[in-house]
Protein backbone atom coordinates (compact mmCIF):
# COMPACT_ATOMS: atom_id res chain seq x y z
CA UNK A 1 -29.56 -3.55 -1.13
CA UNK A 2 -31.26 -5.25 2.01
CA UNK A 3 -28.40 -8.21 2.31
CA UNK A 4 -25.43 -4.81 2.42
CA UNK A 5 -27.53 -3.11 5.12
CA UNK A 6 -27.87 -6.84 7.40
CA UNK A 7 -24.18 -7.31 6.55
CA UNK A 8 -23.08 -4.06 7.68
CA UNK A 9 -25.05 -4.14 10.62
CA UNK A 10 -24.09 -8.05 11.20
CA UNK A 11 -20.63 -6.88 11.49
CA UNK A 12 -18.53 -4.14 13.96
CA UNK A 13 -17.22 -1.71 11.99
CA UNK A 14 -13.58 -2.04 14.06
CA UNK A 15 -13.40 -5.90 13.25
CA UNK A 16 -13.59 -5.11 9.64
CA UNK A 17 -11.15 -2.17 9.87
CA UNK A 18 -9.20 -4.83 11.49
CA UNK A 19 -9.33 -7.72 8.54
CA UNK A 20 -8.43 -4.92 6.24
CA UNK A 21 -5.29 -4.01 8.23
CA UNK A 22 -4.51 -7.97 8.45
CA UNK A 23 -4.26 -8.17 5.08
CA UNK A 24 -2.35 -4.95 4.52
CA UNK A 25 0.08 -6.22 6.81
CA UNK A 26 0.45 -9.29 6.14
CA UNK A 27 -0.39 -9.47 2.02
CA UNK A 28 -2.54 -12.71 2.22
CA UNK A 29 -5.14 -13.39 -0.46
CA UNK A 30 -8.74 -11.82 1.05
CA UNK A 31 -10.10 -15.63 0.17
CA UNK A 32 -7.32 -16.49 2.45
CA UNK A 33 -8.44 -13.92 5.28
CA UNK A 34 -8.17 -16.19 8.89
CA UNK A 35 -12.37 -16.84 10.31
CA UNK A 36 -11.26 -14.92 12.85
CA UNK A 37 -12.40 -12.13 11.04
CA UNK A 38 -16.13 -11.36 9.19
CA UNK A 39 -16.64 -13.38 6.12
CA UNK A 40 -13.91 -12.00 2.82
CA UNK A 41 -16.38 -11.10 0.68
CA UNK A 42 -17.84 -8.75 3.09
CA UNK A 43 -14.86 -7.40 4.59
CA UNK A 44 -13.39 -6.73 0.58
CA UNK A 45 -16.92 -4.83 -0.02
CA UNK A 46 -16.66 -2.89 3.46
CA UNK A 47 -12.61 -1.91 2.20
CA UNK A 48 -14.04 -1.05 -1.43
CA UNK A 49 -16.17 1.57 -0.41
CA UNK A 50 -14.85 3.27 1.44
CA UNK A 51 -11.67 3.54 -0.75
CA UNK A 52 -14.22 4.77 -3.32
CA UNK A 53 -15.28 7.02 -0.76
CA UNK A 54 -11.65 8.17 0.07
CA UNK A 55 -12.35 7.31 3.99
CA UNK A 56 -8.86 5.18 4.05
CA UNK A 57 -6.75 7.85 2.20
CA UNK A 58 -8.23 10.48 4.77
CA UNK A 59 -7.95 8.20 7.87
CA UNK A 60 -4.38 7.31 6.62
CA UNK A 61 -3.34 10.94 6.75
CA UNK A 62 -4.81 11.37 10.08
CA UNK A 63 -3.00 8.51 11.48
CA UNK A 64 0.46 9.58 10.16
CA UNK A 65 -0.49 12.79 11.69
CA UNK A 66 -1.26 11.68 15.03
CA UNK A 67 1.87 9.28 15.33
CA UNK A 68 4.15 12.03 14.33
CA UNK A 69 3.02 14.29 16.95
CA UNK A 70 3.01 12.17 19.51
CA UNK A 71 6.74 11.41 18.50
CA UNK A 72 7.37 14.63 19.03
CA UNK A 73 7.72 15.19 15.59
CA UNK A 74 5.83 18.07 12.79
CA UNK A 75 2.53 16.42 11.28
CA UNK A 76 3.35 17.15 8.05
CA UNK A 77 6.68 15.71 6.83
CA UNK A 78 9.18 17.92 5.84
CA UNK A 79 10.88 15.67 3.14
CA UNK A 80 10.46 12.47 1.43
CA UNK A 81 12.95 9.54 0.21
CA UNK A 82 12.16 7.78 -3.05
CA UNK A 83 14.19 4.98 -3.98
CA UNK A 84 15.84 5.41 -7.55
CA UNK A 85 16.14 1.99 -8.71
CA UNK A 86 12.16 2.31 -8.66
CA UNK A 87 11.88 5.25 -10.33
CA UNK A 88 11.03 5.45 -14.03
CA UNK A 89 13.40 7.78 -16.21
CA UNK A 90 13.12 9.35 -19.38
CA UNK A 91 13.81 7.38 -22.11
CA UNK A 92 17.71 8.79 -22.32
CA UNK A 93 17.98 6.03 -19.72
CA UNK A 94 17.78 3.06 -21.67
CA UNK A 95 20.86 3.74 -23.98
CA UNK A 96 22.96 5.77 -21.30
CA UNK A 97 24.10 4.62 -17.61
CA UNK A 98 26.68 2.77 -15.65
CA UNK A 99 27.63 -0.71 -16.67
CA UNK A 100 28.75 -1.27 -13.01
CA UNK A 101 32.31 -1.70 -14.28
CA UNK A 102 31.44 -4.38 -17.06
CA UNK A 103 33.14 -4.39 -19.81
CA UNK A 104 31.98 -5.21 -23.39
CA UNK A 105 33.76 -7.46 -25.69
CA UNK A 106 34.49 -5.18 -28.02
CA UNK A 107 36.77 -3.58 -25.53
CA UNK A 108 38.40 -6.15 -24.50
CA UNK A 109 39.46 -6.79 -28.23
CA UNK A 110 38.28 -10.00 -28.14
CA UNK A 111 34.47 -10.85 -30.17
């Protein structure tokens, strides 16, 4: 418990915050996380609590809130896109769809 409270204290909170974003952004391993940035291990332990904590999901909302309105926009969204080739279906799916004008070989008479 000692070496988390030197670590956190070793560390600014907004340079960690930072590494996290990095690898958000850019999807790099958190082994490969640049020295620019505190140490991986620490920076992954920093991220993991407060996930468990639910600090990112609640600064995350805030942050979509606060671009939006200074867009000029409503906070909260009024609609959302999902892209269907994503999207699970039932499993009437896997038999039934479009063949994307395909044709089988048993229509085309030949086998």
């Amino acid at each position: 418990m000692s070496s988390f409270i030197i670590l956190h204290h070793k560390y600014h909170k907004r340079s960690l915050v930072e590494a996290v974003l990095y690898i958000v952004k850019t999807g790099c391993q958190w082994r490969m996380l640049p020295h620019d940035y505190p140490p991986h291990d620490t920076v992954w332990s920093f991220y993991r609590r407060a996930r468990n904590n639910g600090v990112w999901d609640k600064m995350m909302k805030h942050l979509v809130k606060v671009t939006r309105k200074q867009a000029g926009r409503n906070e909260e969204p009024s609609y959302a896109l999902i892209d269907s080739q994503s999207v699970k279906t039932t499993c009437y799916g896997e038999n039934h769809g479009y063949d994307g004008g395909k044709k089988r070989k048993e229509e085309n008479g030949t086998s």
